[in-house]
N, C-alpha and C. Protein backbone atom coordinates (compact mmCIF):
# COMPACT_ATOMS: atom_id res chain seq x y z
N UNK A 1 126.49 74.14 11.01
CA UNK A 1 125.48 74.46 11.95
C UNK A 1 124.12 74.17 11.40
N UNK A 2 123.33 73.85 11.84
CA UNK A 2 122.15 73.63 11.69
C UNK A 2 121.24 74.51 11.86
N UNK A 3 119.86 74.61 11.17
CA UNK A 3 119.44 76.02 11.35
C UNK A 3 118.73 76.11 12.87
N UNK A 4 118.29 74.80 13.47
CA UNK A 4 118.13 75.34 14.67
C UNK A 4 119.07 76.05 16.23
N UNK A 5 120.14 75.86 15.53
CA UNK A 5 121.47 76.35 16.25
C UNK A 5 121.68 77.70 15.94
N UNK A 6 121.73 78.25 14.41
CA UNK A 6 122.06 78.87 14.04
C UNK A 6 120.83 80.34 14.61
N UNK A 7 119.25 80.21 14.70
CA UNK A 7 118.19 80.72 15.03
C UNK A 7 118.38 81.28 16.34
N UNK A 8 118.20 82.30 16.83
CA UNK A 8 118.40 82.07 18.46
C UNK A 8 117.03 81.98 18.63
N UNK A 9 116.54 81.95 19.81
CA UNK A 9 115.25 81.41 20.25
C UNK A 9 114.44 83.05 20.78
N UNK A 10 113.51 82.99 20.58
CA UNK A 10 112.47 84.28 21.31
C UNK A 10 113.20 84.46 23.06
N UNK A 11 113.37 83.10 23.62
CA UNK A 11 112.94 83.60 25.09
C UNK A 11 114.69 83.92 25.19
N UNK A 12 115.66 84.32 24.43
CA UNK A 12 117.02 84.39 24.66
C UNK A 12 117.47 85.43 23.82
N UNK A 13 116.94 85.89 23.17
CA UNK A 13 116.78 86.76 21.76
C UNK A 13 118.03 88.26 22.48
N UNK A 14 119.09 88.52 22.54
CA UNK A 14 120.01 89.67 22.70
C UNK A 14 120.18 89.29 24.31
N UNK A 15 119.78 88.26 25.09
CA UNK A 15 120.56 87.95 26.51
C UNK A 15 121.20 86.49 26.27
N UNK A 16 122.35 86.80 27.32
CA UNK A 16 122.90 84.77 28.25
C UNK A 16 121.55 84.69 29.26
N UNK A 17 121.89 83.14 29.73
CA UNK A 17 121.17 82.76 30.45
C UNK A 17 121.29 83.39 31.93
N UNK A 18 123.06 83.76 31.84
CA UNK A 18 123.31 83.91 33.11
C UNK A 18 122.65 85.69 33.00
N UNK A 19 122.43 86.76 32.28
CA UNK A 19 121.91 88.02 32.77
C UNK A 19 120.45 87.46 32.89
N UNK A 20 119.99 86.67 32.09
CA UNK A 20 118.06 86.54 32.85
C UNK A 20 118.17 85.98 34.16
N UNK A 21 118.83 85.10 34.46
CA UNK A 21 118.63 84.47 36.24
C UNK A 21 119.03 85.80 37.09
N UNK A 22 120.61 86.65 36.82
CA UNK A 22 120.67 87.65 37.25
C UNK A 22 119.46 88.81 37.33
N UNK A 23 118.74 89.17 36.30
CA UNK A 23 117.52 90.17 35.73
C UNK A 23 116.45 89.56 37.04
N UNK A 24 116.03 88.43 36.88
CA UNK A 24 115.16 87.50 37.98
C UNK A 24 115.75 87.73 39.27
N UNK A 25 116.24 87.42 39.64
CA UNK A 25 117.33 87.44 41.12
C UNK A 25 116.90 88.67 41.44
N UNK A 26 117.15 89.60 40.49
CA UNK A 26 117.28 91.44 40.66
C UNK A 26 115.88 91.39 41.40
N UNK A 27 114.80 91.13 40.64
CA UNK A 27 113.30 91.15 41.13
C UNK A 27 112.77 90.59 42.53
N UNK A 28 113.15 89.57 42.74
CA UNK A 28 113.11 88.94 43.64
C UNK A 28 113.78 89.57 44.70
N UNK A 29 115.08 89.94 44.77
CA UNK A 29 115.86 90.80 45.51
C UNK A 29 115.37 92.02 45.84
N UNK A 30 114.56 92.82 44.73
CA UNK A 30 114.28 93.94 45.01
C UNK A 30 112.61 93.89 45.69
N UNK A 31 111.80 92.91 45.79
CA UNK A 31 110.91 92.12 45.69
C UNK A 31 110.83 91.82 47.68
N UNK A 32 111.65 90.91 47.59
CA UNK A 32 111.99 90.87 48.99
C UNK A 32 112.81 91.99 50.29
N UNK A 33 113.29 92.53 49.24
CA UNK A 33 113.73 94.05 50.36
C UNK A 33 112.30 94.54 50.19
N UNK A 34 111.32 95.27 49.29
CA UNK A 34 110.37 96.21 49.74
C UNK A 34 109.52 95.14 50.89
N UNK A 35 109.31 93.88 50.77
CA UNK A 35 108.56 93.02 51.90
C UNK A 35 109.50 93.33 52.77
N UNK A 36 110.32 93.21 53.07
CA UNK A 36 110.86 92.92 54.21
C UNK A 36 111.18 95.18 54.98
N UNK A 37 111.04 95.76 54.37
CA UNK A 37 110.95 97.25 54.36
C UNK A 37 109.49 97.50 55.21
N UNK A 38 108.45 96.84 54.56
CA UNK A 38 107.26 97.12 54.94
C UNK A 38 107.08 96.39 56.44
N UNK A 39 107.69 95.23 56.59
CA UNK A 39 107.54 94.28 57.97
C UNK A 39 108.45 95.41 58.74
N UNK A 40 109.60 95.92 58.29
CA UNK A 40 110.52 97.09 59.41
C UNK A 40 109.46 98.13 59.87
N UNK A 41 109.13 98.89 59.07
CA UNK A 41 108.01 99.85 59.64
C UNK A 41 107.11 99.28 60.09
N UNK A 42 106.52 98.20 60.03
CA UNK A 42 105.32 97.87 60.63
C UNK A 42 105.38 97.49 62.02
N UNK A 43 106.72 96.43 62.24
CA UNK A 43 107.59 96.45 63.75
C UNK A 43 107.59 97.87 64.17
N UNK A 44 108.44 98.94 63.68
CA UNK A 44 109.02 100.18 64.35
C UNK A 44 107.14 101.06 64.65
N UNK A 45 106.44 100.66 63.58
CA UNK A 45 105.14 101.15 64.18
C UNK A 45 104.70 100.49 65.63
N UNK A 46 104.53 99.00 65.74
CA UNK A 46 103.85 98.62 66.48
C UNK A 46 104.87 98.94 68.19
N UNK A 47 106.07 99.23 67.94
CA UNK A 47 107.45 99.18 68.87
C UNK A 47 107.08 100.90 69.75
N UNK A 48 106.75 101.39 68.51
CA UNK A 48 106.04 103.03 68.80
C UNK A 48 105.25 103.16 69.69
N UNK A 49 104.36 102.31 69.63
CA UNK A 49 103.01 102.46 70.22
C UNK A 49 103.08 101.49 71.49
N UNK A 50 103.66 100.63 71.21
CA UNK A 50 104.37 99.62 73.08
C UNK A 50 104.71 101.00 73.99
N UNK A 51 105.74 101.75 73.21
CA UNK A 51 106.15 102.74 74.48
C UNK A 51 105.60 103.50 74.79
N UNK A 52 104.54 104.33 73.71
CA UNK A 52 103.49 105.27 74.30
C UNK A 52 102.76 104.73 75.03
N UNK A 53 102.17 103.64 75.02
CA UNK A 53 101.52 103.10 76.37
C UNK A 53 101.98 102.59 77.49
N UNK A 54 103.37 102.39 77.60
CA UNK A 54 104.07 102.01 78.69
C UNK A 54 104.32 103.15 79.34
N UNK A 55 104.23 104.44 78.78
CA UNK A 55 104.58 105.75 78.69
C UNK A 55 103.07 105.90 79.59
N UNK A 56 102.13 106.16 78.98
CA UNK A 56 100.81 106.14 79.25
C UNK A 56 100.51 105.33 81.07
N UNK A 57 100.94 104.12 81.43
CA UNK A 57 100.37 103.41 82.03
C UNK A 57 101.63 103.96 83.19
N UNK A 58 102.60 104.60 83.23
CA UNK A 58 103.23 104.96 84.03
C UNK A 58 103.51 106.09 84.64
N UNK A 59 102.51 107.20 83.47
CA UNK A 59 101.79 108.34 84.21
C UNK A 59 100.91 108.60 84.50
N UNK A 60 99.88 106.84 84.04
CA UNK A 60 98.67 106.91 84.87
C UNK A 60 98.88 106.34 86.41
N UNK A 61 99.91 105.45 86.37
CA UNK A 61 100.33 104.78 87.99
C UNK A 61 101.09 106.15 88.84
N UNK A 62 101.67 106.21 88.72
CA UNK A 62 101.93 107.82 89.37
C UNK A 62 101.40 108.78 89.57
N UNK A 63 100.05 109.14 89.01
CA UNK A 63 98.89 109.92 89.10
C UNK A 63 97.96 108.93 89.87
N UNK A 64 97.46 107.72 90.40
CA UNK A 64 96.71 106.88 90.72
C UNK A 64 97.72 107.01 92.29
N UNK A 65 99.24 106.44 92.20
CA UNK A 65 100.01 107.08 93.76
C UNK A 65 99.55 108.37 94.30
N UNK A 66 100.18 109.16 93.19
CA UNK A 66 99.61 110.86 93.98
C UNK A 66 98.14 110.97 95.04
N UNK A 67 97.47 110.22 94.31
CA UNK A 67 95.74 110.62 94.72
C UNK A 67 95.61 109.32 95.76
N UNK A 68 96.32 108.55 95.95
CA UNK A 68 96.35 107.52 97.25
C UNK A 68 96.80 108.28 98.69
N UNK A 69 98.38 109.02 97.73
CA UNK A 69 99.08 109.68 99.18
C UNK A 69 98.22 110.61 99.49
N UNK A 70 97.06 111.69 98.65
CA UNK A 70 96.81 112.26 98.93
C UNK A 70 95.27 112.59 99.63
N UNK A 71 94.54 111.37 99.61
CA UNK A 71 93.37 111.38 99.79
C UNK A 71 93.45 109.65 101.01
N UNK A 72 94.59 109.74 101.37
CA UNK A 72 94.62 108.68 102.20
C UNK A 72 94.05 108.33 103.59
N UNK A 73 94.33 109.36 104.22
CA UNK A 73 93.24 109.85 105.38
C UNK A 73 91.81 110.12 105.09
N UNK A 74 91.30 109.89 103.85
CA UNK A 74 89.75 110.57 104.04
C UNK A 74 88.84 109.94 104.83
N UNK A 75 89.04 109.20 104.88
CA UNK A 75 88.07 108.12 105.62
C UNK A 75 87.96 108.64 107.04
N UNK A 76 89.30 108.67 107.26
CA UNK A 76 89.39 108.68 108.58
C UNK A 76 89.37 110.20 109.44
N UNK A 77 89.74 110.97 108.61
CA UNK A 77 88.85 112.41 108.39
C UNK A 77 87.51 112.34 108.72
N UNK A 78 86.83 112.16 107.37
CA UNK A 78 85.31 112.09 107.86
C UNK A 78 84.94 111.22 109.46
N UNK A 79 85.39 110.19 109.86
CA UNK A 79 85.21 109.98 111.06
C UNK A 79 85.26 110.78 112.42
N UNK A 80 87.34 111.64 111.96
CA UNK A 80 86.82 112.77 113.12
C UNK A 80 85.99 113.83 113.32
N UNK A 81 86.01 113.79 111.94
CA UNK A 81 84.54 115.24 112.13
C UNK A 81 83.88 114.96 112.90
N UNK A 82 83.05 113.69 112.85
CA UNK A 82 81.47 113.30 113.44
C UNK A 82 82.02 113.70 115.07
N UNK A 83 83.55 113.35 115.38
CA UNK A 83 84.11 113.22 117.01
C UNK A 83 84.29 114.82 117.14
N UNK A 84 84.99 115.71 116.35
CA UNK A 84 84.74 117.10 116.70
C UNK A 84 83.07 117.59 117.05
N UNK A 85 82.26 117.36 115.63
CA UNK A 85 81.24 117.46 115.85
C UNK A 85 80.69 117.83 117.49
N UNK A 86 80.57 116.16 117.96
CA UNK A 86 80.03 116.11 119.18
C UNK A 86 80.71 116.38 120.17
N UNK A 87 82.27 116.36 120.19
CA UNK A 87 82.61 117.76 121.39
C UNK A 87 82.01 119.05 121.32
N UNK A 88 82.32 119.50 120.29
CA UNK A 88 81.64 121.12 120.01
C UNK A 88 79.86 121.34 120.59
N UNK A 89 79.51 120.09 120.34
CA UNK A 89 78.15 120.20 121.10
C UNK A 89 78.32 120.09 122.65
N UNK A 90 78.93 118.98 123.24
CA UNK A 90 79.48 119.11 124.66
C UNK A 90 79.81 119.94 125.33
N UNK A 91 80.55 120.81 124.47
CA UNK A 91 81.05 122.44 125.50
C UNK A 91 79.48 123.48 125.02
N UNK A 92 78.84 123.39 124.42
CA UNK A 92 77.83 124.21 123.87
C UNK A 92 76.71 123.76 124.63
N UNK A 93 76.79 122.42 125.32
CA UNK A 93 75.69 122.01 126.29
C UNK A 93 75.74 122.45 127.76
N UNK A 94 74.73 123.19 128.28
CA UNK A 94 74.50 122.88 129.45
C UNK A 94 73.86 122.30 130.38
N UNK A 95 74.50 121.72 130.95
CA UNK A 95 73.44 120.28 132.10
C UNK A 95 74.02 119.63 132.81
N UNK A 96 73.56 118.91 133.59
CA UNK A 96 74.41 118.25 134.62
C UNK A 96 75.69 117.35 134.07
N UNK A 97 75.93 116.53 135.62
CA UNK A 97 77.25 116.34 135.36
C UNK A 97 76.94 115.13 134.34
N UNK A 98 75.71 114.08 134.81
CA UNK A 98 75.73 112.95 134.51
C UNK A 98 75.07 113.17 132.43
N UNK A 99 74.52 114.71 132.05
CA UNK A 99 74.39 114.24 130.88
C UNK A 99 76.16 115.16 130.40
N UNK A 100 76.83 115.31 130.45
CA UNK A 100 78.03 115.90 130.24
C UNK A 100 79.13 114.39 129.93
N UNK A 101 78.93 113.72 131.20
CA UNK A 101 79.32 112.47 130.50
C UNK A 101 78.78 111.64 130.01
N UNK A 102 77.72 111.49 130.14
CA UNK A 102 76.84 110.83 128.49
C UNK A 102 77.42 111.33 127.45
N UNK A 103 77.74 112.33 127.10
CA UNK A 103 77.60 113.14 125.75
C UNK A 103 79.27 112.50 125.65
N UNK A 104 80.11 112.78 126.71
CA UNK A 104 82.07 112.73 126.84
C UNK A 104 81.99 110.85 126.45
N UNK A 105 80.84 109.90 127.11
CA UNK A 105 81.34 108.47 126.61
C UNK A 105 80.84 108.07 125.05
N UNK A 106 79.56 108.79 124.75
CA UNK A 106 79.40 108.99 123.11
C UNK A 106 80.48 109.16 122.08
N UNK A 107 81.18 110.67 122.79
CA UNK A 107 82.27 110.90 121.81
C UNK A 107 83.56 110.00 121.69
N UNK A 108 83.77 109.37 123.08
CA UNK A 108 84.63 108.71 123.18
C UNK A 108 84.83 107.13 121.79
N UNK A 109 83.35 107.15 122.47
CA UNK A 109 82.81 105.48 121.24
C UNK A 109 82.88 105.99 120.01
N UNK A 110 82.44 107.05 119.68
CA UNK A 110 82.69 107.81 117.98
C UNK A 110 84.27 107.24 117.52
N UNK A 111 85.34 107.91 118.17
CA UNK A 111 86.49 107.84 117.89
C UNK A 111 86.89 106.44 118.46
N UNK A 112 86.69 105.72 119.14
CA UNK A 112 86.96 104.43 118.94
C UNK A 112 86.35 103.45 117.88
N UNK A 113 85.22 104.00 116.92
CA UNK A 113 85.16 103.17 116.19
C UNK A 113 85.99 103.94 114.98
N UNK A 114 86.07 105.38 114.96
CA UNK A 114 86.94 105.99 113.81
C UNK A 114 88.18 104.72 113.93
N UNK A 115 89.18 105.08 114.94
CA UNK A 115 90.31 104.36 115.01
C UNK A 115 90.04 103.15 114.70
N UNK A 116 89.10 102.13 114.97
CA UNK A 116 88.86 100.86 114.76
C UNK A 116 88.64 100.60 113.49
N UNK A 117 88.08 101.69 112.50
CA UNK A 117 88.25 101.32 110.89
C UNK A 117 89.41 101.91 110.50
N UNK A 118 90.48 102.67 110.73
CA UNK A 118 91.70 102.63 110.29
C UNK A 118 92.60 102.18 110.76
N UNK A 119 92.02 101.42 111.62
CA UNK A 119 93.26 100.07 111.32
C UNK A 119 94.26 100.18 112.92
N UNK A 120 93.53 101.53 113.61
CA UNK A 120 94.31 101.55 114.67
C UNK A 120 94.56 100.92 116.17
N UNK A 121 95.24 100.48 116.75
CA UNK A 121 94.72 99.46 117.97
C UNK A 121 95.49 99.78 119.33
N UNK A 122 94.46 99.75 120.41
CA UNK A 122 95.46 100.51 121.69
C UNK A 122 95.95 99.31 121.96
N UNK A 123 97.26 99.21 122.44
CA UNK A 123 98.01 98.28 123.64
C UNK A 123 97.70 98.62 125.08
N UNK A 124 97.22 97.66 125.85
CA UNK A 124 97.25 97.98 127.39
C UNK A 124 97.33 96.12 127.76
N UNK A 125 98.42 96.24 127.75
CA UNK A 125 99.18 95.13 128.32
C UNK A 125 99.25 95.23 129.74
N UNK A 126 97.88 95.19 130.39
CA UNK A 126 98.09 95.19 131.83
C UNK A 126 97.90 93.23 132.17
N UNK A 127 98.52 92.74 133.32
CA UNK A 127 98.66 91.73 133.38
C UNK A 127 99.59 90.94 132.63
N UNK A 128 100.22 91.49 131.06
CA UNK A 128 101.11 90.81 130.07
C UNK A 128 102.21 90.38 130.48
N UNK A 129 103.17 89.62 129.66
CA UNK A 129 104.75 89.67 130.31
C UNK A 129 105.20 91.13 129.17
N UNK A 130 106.29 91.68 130.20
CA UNK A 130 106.68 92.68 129.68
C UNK A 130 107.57 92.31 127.82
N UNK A 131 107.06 93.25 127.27
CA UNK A 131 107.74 92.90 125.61
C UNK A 131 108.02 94.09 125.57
N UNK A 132 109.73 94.49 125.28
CA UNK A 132 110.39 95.77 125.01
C UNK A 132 110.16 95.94 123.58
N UNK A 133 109.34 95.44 122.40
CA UNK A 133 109.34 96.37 121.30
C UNK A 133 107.90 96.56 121.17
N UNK A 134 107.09 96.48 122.40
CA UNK A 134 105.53 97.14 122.51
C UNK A 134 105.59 97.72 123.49
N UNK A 135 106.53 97.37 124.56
CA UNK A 135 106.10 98.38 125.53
C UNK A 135 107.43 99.43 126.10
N UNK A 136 107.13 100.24 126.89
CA UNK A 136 108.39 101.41 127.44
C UNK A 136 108.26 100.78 129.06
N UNK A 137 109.53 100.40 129.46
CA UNK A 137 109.07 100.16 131.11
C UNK A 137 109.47 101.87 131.77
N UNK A 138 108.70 102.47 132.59
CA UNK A 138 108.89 103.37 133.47
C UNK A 138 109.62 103.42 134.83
N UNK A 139 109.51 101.97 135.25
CA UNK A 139 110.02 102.00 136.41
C UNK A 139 109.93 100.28 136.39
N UNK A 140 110.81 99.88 137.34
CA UNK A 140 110.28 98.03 137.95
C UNK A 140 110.04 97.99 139.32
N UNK A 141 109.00 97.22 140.24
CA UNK A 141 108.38 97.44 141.21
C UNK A 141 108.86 95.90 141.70
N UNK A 142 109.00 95.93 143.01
CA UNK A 142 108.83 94.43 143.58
C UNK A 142 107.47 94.21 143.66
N UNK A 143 107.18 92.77 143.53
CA UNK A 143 106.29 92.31 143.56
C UNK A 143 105.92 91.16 144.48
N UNK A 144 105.37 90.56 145.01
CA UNK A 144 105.38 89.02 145.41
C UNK A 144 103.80 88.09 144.60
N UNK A 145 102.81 89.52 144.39
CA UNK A 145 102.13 88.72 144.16
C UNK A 145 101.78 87.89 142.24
N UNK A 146 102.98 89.19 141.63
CA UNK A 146 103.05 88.99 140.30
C UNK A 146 104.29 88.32 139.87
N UNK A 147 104.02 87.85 138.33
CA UNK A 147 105.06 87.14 138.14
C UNK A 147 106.22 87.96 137.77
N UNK A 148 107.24 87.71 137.75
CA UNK A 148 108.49 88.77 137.94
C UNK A 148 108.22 88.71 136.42
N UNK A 149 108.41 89.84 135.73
CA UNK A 149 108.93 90.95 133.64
C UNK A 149 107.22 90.78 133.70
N UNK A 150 106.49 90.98 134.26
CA UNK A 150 105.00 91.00 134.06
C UNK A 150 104.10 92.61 133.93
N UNK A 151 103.78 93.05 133.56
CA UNK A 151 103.10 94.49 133.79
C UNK A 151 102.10 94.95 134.64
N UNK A 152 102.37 95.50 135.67
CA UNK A 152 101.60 95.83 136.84
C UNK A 152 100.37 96.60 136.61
N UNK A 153 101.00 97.69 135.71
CA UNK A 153 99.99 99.12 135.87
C UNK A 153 100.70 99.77 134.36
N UNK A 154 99.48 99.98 133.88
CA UNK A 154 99.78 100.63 132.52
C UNK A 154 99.65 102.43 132.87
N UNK A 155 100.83 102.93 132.32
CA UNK A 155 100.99 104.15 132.90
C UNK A 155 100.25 105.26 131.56
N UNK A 156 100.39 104.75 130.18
CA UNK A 156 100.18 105.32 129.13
C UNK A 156 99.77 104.30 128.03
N UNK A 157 98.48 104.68 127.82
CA UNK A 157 98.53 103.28 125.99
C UNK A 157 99.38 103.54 125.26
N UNK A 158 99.86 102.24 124.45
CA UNK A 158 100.18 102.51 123.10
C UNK A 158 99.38 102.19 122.28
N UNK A 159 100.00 102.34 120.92
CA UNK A 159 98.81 102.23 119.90
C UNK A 159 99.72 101.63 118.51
N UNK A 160 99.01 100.74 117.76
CA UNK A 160 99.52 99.92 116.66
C UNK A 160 98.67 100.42 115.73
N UNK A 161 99.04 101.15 114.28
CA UNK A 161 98.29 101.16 113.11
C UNK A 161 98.82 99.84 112.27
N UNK A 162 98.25 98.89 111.92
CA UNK A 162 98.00 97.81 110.79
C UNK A 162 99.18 97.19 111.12
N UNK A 163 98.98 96.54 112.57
CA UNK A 163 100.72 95.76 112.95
C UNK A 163 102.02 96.91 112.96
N UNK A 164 101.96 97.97 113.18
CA UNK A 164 103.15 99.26 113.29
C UNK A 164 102.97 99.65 114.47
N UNK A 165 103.96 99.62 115.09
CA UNK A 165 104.26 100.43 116.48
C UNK A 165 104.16 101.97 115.94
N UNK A 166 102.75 102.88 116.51
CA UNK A 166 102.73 104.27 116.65
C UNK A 166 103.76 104.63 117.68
N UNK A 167 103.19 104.24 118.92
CA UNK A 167 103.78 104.39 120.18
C UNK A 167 103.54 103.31 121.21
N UNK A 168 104.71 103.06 122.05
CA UNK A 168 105.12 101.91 123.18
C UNK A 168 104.35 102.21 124.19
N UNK A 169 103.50 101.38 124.49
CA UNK A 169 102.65 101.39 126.15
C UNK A 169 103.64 102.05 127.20
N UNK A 170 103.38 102.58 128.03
CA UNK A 170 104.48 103.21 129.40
C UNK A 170 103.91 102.54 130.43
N UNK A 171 104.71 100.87 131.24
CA UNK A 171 104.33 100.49 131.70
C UNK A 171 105.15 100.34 133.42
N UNK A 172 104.52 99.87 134.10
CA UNK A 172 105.24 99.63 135.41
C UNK A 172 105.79 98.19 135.33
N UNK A 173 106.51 97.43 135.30
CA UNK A 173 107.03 96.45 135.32
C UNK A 173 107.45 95.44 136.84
N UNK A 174 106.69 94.29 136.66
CA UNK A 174 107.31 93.72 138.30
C UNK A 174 108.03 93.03 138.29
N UNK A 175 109.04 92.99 139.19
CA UNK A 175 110.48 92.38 139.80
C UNK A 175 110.41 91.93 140.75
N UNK A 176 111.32 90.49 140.62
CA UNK A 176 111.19 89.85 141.77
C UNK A 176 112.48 90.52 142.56
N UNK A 177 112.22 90.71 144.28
CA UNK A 177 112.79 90.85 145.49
C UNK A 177 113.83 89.64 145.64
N UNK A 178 113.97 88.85 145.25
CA UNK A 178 114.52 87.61 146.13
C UNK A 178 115.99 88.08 145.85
């Protein structure tokens, strides 16, 4: 043997090669689990906080419903007031006939423009052809001078909120004789 054979070397000095790659490996191994430990919690943190706000944004939408269903009429509230209002003055007035209905076509126009900002709309299909999912026929009349399924005489309005049938017009309907 030669003495450089015989010497072992500093960087091998009481190990094989194969426990230092193993010893290394170990580091690296243990190296890459705490990285990869720290990326888990940092996911399960950020995963945390997704649901508290999904959490958050779905008892703020359900609290934002509540106060829709519940404040949904206001508008249209404050409108009838102004129409109570001025009845209550009407029966509290005395005077002739002609300011009694002054005061009765005022109130009337009040509440037709209330209804007109919520969206509400009368049917009076007088002259129309008769349509059974707007209108109610009451009766059918001969006619000669109308066109026969046509509406003679509107017996009752109906009324549409935002394209919805409230209620069906009550109409007279004309029929032909022949």
């Amino acid at each position: 043997m030669s003495a450089e054979q015989s010497q072992p070397s500093e960087n091998t000095a009481g190990s094989s090669p194969e426990t230092l790659s193993a010893a290394g490996s170990s580091d690296n191994q243990k190296a890459a689990l705490e990285a990869a430990e720290a990326r888990a919690l940092e996911h399960k943190d950020l995963y945390m906080r997704a649901l508290a706000e999904l959490d958050n944004v779905r008892k703020r939408s359900a609290r934002e419903v509540e106060q829709a269903h519940k404040y949904a009429v206001d508008r249209f509230a404050n409108d009838l007031i102004g129409v109570k209002d001025s009845l209550e003055l009407g029966l509290n007035a005395s005077g002739s006939a002609e300011t009694l209905r002054a005061g009765t076509e005022a109130t009337l126009k009040l509440l037709a423009k209330a209804f007109e900002r919520a969206g509400l709309v009368e049917l009076i299909p007088q002259g129309e052809m008769f349509n059974p999912e707007l209108h109610e026929a009451m009766v059918t009349q001969p006619s000669a001078e109308h066109v026969p399924n046509s509406v003679l005489q509107v017996v009752q309005k109906g009324y549409q909120l935002n394209d919805r049938l409230l209620r069906a017009a009550k109409v007279i309907v004309a029929r032909d004789d022949s």
